[in-house]
Every structure is written in structure tokens, then in C-alpha cells.
N, C-alpha and C. Protein backbone atom coordinates (compact mmCIF):
# COMPACT_ATOMS: atom_id res chain seq x y z
N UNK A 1 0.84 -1.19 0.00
CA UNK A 1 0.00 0.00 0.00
C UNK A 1 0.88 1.25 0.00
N UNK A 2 0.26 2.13 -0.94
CA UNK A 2 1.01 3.45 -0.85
C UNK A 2 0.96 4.06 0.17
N UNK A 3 2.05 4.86 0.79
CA UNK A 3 2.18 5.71 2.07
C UNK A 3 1.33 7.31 1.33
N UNK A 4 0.42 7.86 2.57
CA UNK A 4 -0.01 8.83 2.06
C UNK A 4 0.99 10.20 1.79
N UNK A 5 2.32 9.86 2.17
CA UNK A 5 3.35 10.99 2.17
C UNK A 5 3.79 10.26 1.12
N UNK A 6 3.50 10.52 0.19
CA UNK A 6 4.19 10.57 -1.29
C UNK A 6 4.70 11.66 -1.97
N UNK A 7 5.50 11.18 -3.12
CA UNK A 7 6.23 12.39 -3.43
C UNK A 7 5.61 13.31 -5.13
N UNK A 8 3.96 12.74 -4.72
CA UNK A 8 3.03 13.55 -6.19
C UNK A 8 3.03 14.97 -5.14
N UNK A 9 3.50 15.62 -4.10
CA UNK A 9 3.04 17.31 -3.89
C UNK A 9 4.45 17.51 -5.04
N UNK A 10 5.31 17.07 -5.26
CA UNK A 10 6.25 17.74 -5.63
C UNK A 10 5.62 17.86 -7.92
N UNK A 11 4.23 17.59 -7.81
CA UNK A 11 4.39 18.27 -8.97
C UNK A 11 3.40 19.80 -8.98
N UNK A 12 3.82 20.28 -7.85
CA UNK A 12 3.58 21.59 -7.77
C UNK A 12 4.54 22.59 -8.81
N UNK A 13 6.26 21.72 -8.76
CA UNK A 13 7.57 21.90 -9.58
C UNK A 13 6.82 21.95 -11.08
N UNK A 14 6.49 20.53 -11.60
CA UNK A 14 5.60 20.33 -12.48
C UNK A 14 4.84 21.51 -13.35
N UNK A 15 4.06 22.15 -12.35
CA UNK A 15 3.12 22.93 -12.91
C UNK A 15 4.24 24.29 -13.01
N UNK A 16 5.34 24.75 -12.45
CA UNK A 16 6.13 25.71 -12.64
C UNK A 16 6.80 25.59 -13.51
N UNK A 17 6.98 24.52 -13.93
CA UNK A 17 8.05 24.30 -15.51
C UNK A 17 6.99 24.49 -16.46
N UNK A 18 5.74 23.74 -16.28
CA UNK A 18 4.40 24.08 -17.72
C UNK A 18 4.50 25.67 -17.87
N UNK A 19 4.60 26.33 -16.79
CA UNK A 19 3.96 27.96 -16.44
C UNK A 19 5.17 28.97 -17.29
N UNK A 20 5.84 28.76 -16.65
CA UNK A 20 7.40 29.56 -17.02
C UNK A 20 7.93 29.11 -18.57
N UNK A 21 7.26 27.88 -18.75
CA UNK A 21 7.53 27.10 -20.61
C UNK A 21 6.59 27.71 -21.35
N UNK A 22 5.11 27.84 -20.85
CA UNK A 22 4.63 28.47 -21.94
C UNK A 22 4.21 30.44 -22.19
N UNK A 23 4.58 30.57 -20.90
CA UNK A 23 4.73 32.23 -20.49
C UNK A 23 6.16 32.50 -21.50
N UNK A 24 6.94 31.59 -21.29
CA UNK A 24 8.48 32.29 -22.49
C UNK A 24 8.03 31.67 -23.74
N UNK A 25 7.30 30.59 -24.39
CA UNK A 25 7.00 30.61 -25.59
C UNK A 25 5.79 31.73 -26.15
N UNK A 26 5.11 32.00 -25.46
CA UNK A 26 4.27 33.23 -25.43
C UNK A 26 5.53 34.35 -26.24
N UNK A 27 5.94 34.57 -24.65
CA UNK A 27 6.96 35.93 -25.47
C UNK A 27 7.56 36.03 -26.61
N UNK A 28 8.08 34.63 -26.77
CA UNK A 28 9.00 34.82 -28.20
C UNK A 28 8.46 34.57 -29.03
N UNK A 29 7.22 34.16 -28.98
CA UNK A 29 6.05 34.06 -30.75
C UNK A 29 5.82 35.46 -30.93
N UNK A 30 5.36 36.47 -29.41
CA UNK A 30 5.20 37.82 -29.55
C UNK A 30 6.43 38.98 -29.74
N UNK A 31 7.74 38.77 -29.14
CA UNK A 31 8.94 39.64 -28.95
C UNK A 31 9.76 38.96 -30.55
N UNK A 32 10.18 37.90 -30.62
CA UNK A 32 10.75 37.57 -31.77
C UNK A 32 10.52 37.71 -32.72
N UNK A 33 9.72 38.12 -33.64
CA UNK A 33 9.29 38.52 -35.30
C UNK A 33 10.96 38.84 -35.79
N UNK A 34 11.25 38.84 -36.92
CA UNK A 34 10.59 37.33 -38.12
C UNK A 34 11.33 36.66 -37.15
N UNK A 35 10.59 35.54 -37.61
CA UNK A 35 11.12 34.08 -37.14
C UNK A 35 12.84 34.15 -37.52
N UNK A 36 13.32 32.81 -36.81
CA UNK A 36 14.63 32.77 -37.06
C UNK A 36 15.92 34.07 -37.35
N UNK A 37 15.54 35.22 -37.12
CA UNK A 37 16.00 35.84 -37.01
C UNK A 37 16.94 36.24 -35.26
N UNK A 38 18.35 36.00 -35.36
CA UNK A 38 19.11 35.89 -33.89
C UNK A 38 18.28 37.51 -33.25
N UNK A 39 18.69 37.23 -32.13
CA UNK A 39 18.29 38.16 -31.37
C UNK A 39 19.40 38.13 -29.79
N UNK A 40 20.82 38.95 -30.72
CA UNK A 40 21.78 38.68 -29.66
C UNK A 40 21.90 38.67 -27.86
N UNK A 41 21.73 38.16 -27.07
CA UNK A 41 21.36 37.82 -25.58
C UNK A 41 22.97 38.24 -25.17
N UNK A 42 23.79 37.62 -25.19
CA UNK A 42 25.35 37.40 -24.43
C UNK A 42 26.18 36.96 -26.45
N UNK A 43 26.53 38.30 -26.87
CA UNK A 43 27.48 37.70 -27.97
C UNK A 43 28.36 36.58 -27.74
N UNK A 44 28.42 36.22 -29.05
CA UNK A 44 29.33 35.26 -29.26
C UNK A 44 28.83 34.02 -28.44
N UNK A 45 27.55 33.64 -27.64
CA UNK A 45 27.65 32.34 -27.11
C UNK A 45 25.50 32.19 -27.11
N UNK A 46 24.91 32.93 -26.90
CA UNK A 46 23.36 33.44 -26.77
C UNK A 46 22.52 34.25 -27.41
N UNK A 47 21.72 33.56 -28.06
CA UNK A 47 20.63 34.32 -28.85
C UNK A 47 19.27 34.07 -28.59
N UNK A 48 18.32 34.77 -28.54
CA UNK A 48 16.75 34.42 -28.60
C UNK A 48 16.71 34.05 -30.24
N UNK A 49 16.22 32.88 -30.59
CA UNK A 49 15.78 33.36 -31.99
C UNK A 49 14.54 32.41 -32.02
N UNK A 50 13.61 32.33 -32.26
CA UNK A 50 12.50 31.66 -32.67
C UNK A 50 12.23 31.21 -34.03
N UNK A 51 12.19 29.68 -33.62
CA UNK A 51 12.02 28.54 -34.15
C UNK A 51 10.74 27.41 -34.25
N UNK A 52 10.07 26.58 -34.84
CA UNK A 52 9.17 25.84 -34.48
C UNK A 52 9.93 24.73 -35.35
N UNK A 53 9.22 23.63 -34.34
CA UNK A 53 9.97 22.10 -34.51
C UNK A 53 8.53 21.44 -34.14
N UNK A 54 8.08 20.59 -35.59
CA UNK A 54 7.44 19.78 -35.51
C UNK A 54 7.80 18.11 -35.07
N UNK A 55 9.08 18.14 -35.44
CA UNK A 55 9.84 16.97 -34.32
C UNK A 55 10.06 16.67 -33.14
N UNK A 56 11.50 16.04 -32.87
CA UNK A 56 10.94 16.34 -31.49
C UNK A 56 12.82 16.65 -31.44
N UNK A 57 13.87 16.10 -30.33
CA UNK A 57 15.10 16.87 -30.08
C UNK A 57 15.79 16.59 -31.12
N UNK A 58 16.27 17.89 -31.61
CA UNK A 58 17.05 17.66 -33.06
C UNK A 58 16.40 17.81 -33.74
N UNK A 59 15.18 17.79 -33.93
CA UNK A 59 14.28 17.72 -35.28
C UNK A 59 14.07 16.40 -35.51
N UNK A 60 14.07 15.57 -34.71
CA UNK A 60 14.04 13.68 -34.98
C UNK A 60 12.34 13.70 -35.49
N UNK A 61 12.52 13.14 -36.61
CA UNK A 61 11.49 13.02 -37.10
C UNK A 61 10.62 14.51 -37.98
N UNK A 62 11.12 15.39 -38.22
CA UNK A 62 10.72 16.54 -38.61
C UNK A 62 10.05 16.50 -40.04
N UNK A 63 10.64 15.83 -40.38
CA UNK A 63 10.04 15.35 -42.27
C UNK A 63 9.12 14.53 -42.34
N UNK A 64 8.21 14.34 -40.95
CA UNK A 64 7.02 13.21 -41.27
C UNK A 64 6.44 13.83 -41.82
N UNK A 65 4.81 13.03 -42.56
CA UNK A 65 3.94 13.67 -42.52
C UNK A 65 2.79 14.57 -41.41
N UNK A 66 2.96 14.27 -40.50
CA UNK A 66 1.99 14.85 -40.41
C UNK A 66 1.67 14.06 -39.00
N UNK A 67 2.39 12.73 -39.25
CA UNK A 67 1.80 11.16 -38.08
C UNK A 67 3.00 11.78 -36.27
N UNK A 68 3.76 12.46 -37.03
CA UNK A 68 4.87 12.66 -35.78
C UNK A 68 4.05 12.81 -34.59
N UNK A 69 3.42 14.04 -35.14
CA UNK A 69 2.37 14.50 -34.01
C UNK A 69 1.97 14.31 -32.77
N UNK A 70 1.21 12.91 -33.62
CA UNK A 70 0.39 12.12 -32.42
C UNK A 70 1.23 11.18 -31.73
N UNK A 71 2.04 10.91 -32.58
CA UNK A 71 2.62 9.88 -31.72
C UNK A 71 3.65 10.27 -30.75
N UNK A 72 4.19 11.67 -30.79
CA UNK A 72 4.79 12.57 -29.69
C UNK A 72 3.85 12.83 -28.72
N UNK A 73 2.47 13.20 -29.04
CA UNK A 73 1.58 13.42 -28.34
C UNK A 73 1.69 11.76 -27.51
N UNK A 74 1.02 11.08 -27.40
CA UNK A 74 0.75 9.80 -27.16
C UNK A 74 2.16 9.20 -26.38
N UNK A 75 3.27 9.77 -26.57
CA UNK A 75 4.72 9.21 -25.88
C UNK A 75 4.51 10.41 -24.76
N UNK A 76 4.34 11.58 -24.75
CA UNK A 76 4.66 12.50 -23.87
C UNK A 76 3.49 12.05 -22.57
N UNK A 77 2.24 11.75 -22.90
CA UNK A 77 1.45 11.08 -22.30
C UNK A 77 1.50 9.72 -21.62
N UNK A 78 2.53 8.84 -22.15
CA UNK A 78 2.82 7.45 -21.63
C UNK A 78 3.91 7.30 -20.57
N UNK A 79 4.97 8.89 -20.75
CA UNK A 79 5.92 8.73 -20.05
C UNK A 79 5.45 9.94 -19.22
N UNK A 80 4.83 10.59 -19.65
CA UNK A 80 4.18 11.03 -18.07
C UNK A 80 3.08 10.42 -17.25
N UNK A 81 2.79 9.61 -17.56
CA UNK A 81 1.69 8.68 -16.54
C UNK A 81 2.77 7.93 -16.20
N UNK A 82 3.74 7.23 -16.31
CA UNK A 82 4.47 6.48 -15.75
C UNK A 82 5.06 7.45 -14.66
N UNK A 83 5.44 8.67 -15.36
CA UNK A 83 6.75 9.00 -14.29
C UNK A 83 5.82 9.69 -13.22
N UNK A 84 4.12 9.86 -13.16
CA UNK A 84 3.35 10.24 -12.44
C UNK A 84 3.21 9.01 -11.20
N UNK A 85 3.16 7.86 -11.74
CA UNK A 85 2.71 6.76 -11.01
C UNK A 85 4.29 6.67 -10.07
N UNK A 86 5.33 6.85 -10.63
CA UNK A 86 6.47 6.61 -9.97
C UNK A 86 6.27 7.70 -8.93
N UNK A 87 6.31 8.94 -8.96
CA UNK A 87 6.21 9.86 -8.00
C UNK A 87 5.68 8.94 -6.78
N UNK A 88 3.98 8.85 -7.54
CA UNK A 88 3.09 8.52 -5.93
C UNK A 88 3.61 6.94 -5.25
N UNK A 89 4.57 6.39 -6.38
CA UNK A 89 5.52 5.41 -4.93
C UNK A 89 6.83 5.90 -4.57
N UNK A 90 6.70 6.83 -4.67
CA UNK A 90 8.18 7.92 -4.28
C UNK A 90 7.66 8.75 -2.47
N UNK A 91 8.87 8.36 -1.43
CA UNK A 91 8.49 8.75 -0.15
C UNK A 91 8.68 10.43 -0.58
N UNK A 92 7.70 10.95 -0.27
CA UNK A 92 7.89 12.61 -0.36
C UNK A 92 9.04 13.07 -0.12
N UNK A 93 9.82 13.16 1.02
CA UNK A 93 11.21 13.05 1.43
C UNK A 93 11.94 12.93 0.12
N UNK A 94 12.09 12.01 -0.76
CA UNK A 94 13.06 11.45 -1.60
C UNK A 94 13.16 12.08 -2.63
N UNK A 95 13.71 13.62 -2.22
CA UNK A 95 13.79 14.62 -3.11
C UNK A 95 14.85 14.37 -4.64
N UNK A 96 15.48 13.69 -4.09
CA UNK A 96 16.56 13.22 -5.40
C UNK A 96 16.06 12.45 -6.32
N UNK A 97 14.90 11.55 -6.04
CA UNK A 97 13.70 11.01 -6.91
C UNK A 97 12.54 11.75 -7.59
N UNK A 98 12.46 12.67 -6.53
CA UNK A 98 10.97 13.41 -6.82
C UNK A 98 11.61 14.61 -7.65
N UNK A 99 12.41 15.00 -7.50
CA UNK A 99 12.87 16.74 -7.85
C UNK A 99 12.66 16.57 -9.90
N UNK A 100 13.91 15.19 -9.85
CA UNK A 100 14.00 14.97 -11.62
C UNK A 100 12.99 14.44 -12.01
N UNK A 101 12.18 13.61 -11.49
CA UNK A 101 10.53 13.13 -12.07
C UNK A 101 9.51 14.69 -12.15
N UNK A 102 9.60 15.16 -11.40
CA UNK A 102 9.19 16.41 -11.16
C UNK A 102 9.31 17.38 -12.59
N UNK A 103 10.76 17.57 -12.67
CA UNK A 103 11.18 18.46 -13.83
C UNK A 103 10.44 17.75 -15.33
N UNK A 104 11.00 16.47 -15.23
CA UNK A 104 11.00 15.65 -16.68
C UNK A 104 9.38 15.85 -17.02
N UNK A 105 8.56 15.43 -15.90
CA UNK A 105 7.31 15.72 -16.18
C UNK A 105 6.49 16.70 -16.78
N UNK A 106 7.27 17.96 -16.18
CA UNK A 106 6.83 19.42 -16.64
C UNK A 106 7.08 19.92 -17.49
N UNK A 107 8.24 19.57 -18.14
CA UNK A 107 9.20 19.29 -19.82
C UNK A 107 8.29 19.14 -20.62
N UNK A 108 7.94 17.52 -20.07
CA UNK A 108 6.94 16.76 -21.27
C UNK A 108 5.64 17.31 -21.59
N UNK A 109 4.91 17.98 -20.11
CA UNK A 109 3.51 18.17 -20.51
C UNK A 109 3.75 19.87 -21.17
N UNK A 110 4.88 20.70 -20.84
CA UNK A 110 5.04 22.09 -21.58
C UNK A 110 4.89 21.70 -23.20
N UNK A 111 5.76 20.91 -23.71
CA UNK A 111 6.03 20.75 -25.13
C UNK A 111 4.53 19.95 -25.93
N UNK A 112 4.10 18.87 -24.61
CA UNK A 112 2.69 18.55 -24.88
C UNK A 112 1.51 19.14 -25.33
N UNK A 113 1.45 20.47 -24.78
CA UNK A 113 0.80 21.73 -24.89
C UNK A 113 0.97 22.77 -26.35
N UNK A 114 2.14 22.79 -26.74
CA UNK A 114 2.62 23.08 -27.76
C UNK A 114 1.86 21.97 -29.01
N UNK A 115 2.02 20.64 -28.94
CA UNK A 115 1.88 20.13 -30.06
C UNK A 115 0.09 19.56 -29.98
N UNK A 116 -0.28 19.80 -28.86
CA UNK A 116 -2.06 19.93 -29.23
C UNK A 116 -3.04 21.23 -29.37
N UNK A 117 -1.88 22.11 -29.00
CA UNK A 117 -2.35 23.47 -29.79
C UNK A 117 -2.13 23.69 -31.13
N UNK A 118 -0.66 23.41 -31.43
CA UNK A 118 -0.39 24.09 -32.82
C UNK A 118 0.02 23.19 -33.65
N UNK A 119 0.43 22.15 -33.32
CA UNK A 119 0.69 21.05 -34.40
C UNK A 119 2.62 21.29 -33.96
N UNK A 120 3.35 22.08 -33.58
CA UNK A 120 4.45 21.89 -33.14
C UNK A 120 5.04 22.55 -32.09
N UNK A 121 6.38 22.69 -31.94
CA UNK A 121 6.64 23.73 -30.54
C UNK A 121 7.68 24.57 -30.33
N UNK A 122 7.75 25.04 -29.79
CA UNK A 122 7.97 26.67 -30.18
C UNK A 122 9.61 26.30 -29.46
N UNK A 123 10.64 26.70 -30.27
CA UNK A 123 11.81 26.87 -29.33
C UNK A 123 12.30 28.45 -29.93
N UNK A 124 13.58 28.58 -28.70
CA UNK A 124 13.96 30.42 -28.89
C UNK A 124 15.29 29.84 -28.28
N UNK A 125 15.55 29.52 -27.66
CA UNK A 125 16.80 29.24 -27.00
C UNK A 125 18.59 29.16 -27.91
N UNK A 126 19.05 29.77 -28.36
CA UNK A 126 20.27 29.48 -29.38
C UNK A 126 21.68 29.78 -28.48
N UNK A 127 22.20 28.60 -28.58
CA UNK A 127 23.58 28.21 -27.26
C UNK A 127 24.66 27.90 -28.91
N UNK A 128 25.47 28.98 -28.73
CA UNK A 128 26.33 29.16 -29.96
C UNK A 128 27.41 29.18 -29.70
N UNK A 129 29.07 28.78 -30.45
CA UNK A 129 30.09 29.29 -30.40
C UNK A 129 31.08 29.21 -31.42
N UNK A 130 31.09 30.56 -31.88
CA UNK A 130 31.90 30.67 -33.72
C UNK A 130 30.86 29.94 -34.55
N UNK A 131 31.10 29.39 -35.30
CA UNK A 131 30.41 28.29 -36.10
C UNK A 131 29.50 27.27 -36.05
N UNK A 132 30.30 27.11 -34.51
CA UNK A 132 28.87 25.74 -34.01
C UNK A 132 28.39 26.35 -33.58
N UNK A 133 26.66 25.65 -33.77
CA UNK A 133 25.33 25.93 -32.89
C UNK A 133 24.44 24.79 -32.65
N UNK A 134 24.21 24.71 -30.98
CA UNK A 134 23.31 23.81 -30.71
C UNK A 134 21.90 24.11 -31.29
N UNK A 135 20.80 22.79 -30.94
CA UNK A 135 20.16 23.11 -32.12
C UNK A 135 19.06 24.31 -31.09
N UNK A 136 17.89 24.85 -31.33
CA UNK A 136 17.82 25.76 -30.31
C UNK A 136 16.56 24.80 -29.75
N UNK A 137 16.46 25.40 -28.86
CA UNK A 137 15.21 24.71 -27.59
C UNK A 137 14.57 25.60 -27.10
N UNK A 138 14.09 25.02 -25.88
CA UNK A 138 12.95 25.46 -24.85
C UNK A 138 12.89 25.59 -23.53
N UNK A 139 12.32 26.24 -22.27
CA UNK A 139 12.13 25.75 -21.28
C UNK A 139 12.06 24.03 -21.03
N UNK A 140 11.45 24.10 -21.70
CA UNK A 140 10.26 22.53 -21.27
C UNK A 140 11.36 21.44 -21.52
N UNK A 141 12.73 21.73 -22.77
CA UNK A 141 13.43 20.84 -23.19
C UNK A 141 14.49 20.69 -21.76
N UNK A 142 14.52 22.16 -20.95
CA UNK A 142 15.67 22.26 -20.25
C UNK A 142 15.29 21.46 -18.93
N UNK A 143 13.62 21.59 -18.60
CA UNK A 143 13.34 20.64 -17.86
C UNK A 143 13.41 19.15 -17.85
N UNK A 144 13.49 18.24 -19.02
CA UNK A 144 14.13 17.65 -19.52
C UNK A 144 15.09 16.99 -19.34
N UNK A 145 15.69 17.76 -19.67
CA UNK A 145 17.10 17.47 -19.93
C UNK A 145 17.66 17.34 -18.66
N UNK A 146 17.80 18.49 -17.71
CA UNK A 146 18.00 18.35 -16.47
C UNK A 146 17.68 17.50 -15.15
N UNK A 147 16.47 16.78 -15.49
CA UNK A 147 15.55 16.53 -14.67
C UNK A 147 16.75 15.02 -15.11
N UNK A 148 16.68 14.57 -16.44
CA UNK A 148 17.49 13.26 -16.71
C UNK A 148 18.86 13.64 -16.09
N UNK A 149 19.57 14.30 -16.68
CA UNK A 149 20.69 14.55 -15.99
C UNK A 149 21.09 14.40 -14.00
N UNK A 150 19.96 14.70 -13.65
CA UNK A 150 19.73 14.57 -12.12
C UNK A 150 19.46 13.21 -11.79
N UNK A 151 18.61 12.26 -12.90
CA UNK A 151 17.82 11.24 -12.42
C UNK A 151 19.14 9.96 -12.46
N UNK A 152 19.77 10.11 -13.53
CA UNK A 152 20.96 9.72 -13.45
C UNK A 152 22.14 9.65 -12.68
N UNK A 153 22.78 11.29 -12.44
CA UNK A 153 23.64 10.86 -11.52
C UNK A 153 23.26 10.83 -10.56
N UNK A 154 21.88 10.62 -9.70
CA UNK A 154 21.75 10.70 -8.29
C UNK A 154 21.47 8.60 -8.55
N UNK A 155 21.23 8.52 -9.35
CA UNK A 155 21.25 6.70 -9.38
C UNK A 155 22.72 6.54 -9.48
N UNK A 156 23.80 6.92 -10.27
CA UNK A 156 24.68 6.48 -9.92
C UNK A 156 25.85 6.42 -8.98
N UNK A 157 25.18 7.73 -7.93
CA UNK A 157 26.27 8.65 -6.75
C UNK A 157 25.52 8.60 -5.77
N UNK A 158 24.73 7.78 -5.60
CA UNK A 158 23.22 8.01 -4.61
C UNK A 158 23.80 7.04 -3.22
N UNK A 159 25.04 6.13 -3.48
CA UNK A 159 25.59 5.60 -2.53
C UNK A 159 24.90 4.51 -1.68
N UNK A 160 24.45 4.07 -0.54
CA UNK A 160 23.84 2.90 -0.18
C UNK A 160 22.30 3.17 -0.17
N UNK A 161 21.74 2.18 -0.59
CA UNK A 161 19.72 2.88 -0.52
C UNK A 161 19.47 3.12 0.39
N UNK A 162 18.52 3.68 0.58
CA UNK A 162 17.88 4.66 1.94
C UNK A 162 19.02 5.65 2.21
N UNK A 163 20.10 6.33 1.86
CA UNK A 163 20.77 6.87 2.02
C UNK A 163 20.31 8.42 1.99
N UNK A 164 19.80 8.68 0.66
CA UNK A 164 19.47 10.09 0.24
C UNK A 164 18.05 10.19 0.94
N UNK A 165 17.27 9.64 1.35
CA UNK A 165 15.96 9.45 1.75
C UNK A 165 15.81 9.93 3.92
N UNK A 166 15.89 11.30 3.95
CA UNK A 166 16.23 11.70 5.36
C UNK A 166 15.02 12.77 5.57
């Protein structure tokens, strides 16, 4: 049986990554005109520039027809009911569990939002240097990204179980 101190309050986080993801895609559909045009932040390394990606990181899948869609839709939905269900067997406490389920969640349902409104999703984010450029992103990607990055090394540095759990 689940303990009623579970770690679903922590998608309060959740709803702050949806909020702050689609409040800055807001801005840059409205502040960025024309599209793809840089919009220097910190030369030489930062730009706003606005982008839409009917794919998903990288543009994976960008040349579908039309099917990407749903089936991004339908993954962002499968891995957030999972990583929902994991929360509520997550001890509230077990912030090193809850924090990156937390983020990843709020990632998925920001960009989720994007592709059942408009058919794709909005990135502005451009991380540059000389020649190279990452490809650009989002809030929602950085939740993401981070949230994995956390979920990872706290599994692999997390030291004996029940350890991080105080």
C-alpha cells in the first residue's frame, strides 16, 4: 500500500516548468518577429531566436507527414503517466527522486501543450560558439534534460539505498 506521504506534492515543480515554458513561448512568438532571425542575448555564445519544430530533439522526425504529431503526443502522455505513477511510490522526502521526475514531467507536458495546440513547438533558446550551434530549444526541453541529468547521476552517486531518503 502506498504511504499517504508521497512524493506527487512535488508536482507543484511540475506545474512551474508548464507555467514559465509556456509564459516564455508566449513571449518569443510575440517579442521575436521574423522568425529565425538571432536576437543577440550574451554575444558570441546566446541568442533568442525563434524557431518551431514539428519533431521532437534535433528535429528527430521533422520530415514526417503529419503522423509525428500524435505519436509525440501519445509518448509525452505514456511517459508522463508512468513518471506520475512513480512519483506517488516515491516517499515525499526522496527529493533526489521526486525533484527529476518532477522536472522531466513538466518538460513533457510544456512541449505537450505546444503540439495539441499548434501542431508543433515553439523553441527560442540558441547556445552558440563561432560556427557551431546547438540546435535551439525550450524551457520545457531544459526541464528535460535536467531533470534526466539529475535522475541519473543521483542513481549512480546516490551511494547505499535509503541513504538520500532523510
Amino acid at each position: 500500500m502506498t504511504s499517504k506521504l508521497n512524493a506527487l506534492t512535488w508536482l507543484w515543480l511540475s506545474v512551474v516548468v508548464i507555467a514559465l515554458d509556456q509564459l516564455s513561448k508566449w513571449w518569443a512568438v510575440h517579442a521575436l518577429q521574423p522568425m529565425g532571425v538571432p536576437h543577440p542575448v550574451i554575444p558570441g555564445f546566446l541568442n533568442w531566436t525563434l524557431t518551431f519544430n514539428v519533431g521532437a530533439a534535433f528535429s528527430f522526425l521533422a520530415g514526417g507527414s503529419g503522423w509525428q504529431r500524435w505519436f509525440f503526443v501519445v509518448l509525452a502522455v505514456l511517459i508522463s503517466a508512468v513518471l506520475v505513477v512513480w512519483l506517488g511510490r516515491t516517499p515525499r522526502r526522496d527529493w533526489r527522486t521526486a525533484l527529476p521526475l518532477a522536472l522531466i514531467i513538466g518538460g513533457a507536458l510544456g512541449n505537450l501543450i505546444d503540439r495539441l495546440h499548434a501542431a508543433q513547438v515553439t523553441d527560442f533558446i540558441q547556445v552558440y560558439f563561432r560556427q557551431w550551434s546547438y540546435p535551439v530549444f525550450n524551457l520545457a526541453d531544459c526541464g528535460i534534460t535536467v531533470g534526466a541529468v539529475m535522475l541519473i547521476a543521483f542513481g549512480l552517486f546516490a551511494g547505499k539505498p535509503g541513504d538520500h531518503v532523510r
